[in-house]
N, C-alpha and C. Protein backbone atom coordinates (compact mmCIF):
# COMPACT_ATOMS: atom_id res chain seq x y z
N UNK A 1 0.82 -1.19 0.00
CA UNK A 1 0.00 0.00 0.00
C UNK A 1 0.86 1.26 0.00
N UNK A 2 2.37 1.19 0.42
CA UNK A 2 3.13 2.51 0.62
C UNK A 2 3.74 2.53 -0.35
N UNK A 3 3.17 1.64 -1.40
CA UNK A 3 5.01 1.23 -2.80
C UNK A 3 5.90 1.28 -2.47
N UNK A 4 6.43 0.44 -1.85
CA UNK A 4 7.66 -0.03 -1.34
C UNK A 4 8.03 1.17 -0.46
N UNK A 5 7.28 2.17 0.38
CA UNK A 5 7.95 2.88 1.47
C UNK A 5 7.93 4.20 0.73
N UNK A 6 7.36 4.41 -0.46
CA UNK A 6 7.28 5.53 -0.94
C UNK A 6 6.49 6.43 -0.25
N UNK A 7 5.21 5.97 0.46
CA UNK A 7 4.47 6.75 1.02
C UNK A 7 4.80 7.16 2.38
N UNK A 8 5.61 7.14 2.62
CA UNK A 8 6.31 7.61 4.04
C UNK A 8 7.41 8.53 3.81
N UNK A 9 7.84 8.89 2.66
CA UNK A 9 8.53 9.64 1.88
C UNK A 9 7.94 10.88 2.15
N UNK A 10 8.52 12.49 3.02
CA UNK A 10 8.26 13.76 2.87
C UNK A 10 8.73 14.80 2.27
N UNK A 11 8.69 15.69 1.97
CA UNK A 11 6.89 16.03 1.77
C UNK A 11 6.41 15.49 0.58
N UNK A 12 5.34 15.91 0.74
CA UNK A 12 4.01 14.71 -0.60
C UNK A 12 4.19 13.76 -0.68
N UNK A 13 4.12 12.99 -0.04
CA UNK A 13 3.67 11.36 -0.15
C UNK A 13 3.13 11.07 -1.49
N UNK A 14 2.23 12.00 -2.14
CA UNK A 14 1.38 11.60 -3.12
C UNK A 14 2.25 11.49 -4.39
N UNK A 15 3.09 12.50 -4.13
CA UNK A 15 3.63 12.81 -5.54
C UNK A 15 5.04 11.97 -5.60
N UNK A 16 5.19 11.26 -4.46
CA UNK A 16 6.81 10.37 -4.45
C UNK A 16 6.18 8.95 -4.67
N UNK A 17 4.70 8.97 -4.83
CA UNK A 17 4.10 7.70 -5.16
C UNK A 17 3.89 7.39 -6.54
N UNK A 18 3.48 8.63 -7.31
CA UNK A 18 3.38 8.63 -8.06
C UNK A 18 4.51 8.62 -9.57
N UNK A 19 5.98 8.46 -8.44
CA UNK A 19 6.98 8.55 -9.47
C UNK A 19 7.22 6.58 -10.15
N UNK A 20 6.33 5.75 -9.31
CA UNK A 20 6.86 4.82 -10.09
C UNK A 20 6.37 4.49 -11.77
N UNK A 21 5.49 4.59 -12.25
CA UNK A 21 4.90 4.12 -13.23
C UNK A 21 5.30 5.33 -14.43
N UNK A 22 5.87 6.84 -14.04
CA UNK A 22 6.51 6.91 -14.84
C UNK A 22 8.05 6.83 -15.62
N UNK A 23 8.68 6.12 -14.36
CA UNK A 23 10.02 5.69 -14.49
C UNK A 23 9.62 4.22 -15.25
N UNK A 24 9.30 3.89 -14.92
CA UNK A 24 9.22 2.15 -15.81
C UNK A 24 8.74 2.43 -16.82
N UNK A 25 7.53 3.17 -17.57
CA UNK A 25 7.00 3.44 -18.64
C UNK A 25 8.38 4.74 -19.88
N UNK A 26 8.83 5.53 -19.20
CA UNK A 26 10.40 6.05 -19.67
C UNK A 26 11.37 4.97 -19.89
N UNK A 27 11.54 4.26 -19.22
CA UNK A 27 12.37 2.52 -19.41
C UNK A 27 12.19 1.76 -20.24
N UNK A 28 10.64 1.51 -20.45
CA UNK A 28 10.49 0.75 -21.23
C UNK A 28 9.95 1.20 -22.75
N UNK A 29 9.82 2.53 -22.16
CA UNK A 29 9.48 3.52 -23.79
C UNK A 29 11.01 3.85 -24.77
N UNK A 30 12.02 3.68 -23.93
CA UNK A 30 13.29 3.81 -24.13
C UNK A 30 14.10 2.45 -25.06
N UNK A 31 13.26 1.84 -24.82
CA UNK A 31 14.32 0.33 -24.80
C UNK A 31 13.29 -0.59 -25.90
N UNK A 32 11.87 -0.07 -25.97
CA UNK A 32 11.09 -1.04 -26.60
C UNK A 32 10.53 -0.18 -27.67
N UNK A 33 10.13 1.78 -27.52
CA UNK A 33 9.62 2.55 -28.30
C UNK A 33 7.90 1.36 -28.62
N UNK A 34 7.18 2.40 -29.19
CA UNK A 34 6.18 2.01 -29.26
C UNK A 34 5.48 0.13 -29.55
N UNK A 35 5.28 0.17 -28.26
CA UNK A 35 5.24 -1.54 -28.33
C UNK A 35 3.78 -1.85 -27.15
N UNK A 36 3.47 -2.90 -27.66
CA UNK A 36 1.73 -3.40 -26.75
C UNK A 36 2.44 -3.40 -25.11
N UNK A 37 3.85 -4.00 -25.05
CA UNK A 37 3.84 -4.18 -23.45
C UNK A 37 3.87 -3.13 -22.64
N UNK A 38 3.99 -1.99 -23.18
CA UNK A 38 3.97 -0.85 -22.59
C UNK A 38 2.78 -0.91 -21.80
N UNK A 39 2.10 -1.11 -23.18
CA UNK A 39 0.62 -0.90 -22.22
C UNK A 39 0.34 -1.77 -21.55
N UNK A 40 0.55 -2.98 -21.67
CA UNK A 40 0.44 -4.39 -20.88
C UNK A 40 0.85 -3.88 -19.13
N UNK A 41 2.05 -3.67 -19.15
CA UNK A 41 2.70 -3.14 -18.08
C UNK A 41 1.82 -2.35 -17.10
N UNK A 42 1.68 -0.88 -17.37
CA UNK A 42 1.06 -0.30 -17.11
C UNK A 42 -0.63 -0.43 -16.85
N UNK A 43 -1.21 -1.49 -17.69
CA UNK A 43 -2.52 -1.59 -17.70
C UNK A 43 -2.43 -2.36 -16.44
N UNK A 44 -1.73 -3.13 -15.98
CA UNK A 44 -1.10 -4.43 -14.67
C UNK A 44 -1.30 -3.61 -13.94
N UNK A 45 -0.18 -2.79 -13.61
CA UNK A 45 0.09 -1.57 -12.91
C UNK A 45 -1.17 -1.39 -12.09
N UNK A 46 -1.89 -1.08 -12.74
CA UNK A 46 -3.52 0.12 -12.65
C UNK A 46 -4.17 -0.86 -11.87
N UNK A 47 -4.18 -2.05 -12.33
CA UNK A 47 -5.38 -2.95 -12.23
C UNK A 47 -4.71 -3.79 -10.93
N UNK A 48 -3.14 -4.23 -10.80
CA UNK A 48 -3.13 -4.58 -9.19
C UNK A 48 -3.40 -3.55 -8.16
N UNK A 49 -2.68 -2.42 -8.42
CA UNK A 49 -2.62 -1.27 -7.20
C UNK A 49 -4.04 -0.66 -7.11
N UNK A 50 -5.13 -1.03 -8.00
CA UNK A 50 -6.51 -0.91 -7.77
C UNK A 50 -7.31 -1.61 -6.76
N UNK A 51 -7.06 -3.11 -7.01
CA UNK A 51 -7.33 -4.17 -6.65
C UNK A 51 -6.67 -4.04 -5.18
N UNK A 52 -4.97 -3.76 -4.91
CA UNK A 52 -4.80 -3.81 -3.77
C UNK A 52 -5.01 -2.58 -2.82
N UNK A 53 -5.30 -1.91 -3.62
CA UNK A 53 -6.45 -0.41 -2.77
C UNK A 53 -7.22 -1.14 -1.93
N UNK A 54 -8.41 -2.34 -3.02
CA UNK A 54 -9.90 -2.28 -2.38
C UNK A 54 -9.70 -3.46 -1.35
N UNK A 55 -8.85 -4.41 -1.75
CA UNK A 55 -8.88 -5.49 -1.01
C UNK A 55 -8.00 -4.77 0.87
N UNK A 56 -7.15 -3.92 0.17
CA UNK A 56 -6.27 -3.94 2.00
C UNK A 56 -6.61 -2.35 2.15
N UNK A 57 -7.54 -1.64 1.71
CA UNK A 57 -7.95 -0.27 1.98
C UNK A 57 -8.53 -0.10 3.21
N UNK A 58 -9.29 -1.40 4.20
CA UNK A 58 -9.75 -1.21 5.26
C UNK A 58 -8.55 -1.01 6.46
N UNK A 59 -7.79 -2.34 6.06
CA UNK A 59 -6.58 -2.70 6.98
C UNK A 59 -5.49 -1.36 6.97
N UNK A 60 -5.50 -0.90 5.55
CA UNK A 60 -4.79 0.47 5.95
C UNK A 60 -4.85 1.55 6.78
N UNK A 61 -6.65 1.65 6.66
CA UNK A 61 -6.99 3.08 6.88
C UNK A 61 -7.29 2.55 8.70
N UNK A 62 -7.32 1.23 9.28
CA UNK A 62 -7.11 0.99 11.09
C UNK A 62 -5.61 1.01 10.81
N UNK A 63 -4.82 0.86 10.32
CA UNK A 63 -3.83 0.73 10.54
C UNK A 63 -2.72 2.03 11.32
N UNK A 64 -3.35 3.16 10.19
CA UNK A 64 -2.63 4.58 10.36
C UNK A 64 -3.88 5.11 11.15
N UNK A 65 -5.23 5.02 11.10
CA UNK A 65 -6.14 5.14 11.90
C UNK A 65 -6.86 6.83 11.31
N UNK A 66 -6.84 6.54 9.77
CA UNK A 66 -7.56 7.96 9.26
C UNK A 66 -7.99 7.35 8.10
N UNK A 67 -9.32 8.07 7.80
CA UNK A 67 -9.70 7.75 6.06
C UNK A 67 -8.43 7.99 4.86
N UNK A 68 -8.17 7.26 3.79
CA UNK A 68 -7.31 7.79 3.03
C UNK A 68 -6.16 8.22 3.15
N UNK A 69 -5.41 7.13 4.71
CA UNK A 69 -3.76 7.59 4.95
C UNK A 69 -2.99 8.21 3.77
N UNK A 70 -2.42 9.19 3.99
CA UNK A 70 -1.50 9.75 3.05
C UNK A 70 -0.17 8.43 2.73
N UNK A 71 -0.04 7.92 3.57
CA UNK A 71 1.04 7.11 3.70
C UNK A 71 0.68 5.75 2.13
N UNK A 72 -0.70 5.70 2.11
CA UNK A 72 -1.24 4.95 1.25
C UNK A 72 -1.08 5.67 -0.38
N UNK A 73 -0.05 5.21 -0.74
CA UNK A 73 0.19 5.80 -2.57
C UNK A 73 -0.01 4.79 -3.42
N UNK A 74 -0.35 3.50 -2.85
CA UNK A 74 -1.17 2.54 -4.04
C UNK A 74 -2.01 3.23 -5.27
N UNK A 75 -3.15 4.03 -4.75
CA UNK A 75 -3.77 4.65 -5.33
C UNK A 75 -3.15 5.64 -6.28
N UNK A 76 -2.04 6.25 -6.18
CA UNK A 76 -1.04 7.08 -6.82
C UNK A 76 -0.40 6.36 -8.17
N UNK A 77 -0.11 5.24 -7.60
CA UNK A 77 0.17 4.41 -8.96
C UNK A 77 -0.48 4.10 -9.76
N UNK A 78 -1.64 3.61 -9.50
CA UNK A 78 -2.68 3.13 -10.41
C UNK A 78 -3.12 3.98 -11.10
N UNK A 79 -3.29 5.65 -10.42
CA UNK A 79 -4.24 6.67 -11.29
C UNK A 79 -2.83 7.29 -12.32
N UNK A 80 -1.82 6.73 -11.75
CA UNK A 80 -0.37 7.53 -12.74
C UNK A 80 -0.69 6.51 -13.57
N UNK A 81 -0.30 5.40 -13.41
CA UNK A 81 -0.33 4.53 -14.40
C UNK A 81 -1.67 4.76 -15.86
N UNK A 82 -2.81 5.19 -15.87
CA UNK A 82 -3.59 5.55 -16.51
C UNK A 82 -3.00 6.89 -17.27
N UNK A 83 -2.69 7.47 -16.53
CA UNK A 83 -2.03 8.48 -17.53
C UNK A 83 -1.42 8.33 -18.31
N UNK A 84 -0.51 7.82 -18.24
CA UNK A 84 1.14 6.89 -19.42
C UNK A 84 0.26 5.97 -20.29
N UNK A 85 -0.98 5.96 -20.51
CA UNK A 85 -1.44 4.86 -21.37
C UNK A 85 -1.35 5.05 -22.66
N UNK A 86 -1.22 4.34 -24.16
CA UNK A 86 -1.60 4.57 -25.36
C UNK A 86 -0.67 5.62 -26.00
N UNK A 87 0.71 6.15 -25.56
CA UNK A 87 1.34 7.42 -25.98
C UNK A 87 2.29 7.00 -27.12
N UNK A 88 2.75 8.05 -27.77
CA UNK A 88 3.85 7.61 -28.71
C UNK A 88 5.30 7.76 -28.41
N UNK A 89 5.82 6.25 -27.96
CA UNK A 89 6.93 6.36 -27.19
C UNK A 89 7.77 6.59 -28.11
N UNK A 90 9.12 6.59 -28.07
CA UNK A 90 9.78 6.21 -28.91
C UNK A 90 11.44 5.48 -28.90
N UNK A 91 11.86 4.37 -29.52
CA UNK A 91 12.99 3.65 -28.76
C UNK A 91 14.23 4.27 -29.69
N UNK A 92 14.96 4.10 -28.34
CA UNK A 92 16.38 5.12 -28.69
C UNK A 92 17.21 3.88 -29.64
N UNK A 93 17.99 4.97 -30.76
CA UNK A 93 18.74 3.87 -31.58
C UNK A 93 20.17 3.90 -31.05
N UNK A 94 20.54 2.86 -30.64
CA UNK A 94 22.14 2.89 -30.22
C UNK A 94 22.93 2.42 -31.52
N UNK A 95 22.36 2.32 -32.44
CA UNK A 95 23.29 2.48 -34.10
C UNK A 95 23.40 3.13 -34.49
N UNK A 96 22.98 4.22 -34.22
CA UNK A 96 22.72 5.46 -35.45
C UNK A 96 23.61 6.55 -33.97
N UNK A 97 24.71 7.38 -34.34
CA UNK A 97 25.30 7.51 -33.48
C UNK A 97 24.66 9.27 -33.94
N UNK A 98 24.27 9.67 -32.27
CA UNK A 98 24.23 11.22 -32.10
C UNK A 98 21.99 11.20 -32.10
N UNK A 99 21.64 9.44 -32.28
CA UNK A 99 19.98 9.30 -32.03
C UNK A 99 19.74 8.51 -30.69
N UNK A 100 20.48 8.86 -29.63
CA UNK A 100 20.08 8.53 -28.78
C UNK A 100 19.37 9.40 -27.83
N UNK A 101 20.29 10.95 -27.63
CA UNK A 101 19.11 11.93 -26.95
C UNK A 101 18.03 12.63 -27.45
N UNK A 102 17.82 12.85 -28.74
CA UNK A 102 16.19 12.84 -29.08
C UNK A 102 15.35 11.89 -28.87
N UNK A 103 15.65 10.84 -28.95
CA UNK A 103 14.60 9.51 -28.14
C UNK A 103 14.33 9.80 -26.41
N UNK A 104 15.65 9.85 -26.01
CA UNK A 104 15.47 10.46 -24.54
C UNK A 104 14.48 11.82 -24.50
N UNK A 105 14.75 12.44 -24.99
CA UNK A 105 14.36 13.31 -24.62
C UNK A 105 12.63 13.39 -25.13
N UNK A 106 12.37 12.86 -26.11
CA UNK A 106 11.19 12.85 -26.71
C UNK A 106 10.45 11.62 -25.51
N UNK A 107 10.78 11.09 -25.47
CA UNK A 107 10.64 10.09 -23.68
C UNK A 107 10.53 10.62 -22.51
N UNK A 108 11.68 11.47 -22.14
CA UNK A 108 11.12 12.48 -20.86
C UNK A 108 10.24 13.06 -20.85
N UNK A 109 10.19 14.09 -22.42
CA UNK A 109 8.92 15.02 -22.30
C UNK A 109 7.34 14.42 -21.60
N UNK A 110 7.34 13.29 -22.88
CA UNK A 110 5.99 12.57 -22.57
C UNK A 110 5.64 12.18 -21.63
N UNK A 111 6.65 11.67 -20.20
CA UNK A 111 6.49 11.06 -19.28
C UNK A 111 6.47 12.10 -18.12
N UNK A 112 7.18 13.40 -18.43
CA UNK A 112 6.87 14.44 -17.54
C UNK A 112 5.61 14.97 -17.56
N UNK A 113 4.73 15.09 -18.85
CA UNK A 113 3.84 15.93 -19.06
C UNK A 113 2.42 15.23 -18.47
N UNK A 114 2.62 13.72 -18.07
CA UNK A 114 1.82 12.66 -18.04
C UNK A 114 2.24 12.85 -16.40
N UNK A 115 2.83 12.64 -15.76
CA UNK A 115 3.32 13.42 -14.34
C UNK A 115 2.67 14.06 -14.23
N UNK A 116 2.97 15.65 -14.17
CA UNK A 116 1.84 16.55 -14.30
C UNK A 116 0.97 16.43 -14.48
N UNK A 117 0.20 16.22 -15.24
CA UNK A 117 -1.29 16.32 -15.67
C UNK A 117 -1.36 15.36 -14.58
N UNK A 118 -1.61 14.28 -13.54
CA UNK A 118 -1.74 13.39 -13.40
C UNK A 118 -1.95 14.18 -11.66
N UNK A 119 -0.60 14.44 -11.37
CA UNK A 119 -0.75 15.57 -9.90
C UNK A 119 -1.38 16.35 -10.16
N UNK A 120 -1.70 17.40 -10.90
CA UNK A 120 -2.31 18.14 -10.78
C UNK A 120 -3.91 18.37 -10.48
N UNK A 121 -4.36 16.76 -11.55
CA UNK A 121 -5.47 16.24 -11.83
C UNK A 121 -5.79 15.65 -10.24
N UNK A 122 -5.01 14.93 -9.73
CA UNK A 122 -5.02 13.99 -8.30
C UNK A 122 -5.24 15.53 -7.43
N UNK A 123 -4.58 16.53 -7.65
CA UNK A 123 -4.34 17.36 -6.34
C UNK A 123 -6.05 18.62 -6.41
N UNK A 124 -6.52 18.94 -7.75
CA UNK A 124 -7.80 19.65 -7.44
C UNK A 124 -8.85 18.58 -7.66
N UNK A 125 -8.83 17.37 -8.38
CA UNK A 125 -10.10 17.06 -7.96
C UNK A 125 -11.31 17.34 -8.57
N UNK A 126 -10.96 17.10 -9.96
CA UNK A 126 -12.82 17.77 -10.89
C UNK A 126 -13.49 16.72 -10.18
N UNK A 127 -14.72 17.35 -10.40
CA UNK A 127 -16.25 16.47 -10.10
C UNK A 127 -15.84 15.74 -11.16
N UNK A 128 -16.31 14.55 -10.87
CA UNK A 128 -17.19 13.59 -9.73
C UNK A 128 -15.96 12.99 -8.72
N UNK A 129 -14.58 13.45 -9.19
CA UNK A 129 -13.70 12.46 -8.39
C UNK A 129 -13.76 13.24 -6.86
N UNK A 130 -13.39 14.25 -6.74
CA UNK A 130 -14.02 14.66 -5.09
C UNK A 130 -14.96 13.82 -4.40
N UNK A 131 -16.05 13.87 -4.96
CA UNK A 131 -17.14 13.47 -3.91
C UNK A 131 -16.93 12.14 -4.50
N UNK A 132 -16.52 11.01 -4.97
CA UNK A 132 -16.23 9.89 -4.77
C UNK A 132 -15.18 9.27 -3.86
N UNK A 133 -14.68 10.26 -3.34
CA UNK A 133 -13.74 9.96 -2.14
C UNK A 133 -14.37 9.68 -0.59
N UNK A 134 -15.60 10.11 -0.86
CA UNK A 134 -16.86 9.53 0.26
C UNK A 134 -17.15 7.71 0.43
N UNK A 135 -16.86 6.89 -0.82
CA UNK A 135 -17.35 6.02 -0.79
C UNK A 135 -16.20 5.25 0.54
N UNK A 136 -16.76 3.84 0.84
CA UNK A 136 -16.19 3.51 1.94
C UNK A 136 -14.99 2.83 1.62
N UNK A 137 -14.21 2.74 2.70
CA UNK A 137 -12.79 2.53 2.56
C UNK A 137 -11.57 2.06 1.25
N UNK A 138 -11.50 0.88 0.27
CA UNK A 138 -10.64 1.23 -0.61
C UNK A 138 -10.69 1.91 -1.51
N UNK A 139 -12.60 1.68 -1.80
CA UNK A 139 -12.85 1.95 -3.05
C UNK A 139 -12.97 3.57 -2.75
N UNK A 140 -12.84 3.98 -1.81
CA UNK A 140 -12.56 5.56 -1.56
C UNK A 140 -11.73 6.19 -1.73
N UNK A 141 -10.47 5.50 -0.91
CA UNK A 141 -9.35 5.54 -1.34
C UNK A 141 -8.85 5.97 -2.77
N UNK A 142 -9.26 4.76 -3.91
CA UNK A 142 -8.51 4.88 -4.75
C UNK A 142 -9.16 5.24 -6.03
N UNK A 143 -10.92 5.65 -5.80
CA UNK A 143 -11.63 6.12 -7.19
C UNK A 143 -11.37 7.47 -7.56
N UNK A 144 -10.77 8.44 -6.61
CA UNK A 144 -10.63 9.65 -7.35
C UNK A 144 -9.04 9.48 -8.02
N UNK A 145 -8.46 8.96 -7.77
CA UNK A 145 -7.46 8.61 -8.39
C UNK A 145 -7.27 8.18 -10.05
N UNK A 146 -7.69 7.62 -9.68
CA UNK A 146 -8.49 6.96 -11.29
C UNK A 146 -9.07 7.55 -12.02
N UNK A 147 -9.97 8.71 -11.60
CA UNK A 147 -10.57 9.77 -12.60
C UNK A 147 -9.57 10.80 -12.83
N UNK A 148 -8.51 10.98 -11.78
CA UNK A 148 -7.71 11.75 -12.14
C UNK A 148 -6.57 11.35 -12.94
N UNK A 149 -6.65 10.00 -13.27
CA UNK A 149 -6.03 9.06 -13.64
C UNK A 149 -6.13 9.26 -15.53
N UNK A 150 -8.06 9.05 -15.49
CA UNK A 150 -8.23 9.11 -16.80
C UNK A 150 -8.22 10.72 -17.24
N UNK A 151 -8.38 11.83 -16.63
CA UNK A 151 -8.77 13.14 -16.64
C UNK A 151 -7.19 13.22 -17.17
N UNK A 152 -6.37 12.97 -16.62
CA UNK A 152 -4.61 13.32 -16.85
C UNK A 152 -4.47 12.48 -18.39
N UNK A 153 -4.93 11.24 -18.56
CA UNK A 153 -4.74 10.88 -19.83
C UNK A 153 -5.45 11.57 -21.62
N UNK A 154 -6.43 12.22 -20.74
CA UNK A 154 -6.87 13.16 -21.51
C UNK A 154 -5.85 13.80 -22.18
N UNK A 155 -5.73 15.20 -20.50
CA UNK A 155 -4.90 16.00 -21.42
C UNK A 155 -3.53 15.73 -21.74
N UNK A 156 -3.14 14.58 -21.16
CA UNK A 156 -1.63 14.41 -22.18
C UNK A 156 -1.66 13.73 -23.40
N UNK A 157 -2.66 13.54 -23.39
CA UNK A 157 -2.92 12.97 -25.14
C UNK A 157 -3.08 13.84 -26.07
N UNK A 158 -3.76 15.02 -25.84
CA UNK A 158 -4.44 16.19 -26.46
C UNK A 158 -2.45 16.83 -26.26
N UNK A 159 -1.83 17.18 -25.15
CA UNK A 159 -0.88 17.99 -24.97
C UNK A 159 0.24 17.48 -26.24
N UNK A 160 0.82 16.01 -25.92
CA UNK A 160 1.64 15.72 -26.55
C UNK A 160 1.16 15.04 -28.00
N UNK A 161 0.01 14.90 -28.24
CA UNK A 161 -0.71 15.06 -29.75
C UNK A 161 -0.39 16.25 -30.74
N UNK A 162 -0.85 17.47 -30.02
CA UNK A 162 -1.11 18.64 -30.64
C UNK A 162 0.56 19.36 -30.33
N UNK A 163 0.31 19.75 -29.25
CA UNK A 163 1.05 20.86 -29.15
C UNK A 163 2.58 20.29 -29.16
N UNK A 164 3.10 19.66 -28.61
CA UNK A 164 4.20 18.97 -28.76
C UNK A 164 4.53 18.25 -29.80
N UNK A 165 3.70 17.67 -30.79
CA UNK A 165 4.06 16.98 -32.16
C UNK A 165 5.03 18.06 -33.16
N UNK A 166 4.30 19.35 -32.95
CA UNK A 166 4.92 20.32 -33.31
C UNK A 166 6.75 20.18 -33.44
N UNK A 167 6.76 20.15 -31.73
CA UNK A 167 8.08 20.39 -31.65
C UNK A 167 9.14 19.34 -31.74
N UNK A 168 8.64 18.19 -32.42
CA UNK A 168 9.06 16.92 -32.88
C UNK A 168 9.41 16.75 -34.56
């Protein structure tokens, strides 16, 4: 529930939770460029740290003894992980000498901008994901996440579609 101790990590718990899924998705966008396991990966991602929201969301929240422990960044992963979905990675060529940091870098961008959108989305909270943070314990936990999850995949699709293709 802490990703490996991430959520005990200060300050923001939320946002040191949320750094795993875009380091592995930069890794593997790096090394594989546009490929299904990306999404495979990541779709895993979403769907255990969902799952282990609802199943140990009770045991968490007696555990630290508050609704929605901060300490709990399961939920952080799963709604990051939605963000990084479906993007156009791209894999660095180690043959072609002087094409390795435009791949990097065309890799960072995407995975930063998917970051962002993702905290930002997690940290205000459009309707309906606010008031779904009422429901009872995991699934409370970890449904606004997920909308902020899909809300962030939005706009980094629209961001690095449009406006960033540009600069590619």
């Amino acid at each position: 529930m802490t990703a490996g101790g991430l959520g005990y990590c200060r300050p923001m718990p939320g946002t040191w939770g949320s750094t795993p899924p875009p380091a592995i998705a930069l890794l593997l966008g790096c090394l594989l460029g546009p490929h299904w396991t990306i999404e495979a990966v990541l779709f895993l991602l979403a769907l255990i740290f969902t799952i282990g929201c609802i199943r140990f969301g009770p045991y968490a929240e007696k555990r630290f003894g508050r609704k929605d422990p901060s300490q709990v960044v399961a939920d952080e992963v799963a709604g990051q992980s939605l963000a990084l979905l479906f993007l156009p990675w791209m894999a660095l060529d180690f043959s072609v000498e002087g094409e390795l940091l435009p791949g990097l870098a065309h890799n960072l961008m995407i995975a930063s901008v998917a970051f962002v959108s993702f905290r930002v989305m997690d940290v205000i909270k459009p309707p309906p994901a606010r008031g779904m943070q009422r429901l009872k314990a995991g699934l409370g936990i970890v449904i606004d996440d997920l909308f902020a999850g899909v809300y962030a995949l939005i706009i980094t699709q629209v961001v690095v579609r449009t406006v960033l293709s540009g600069i590619w």
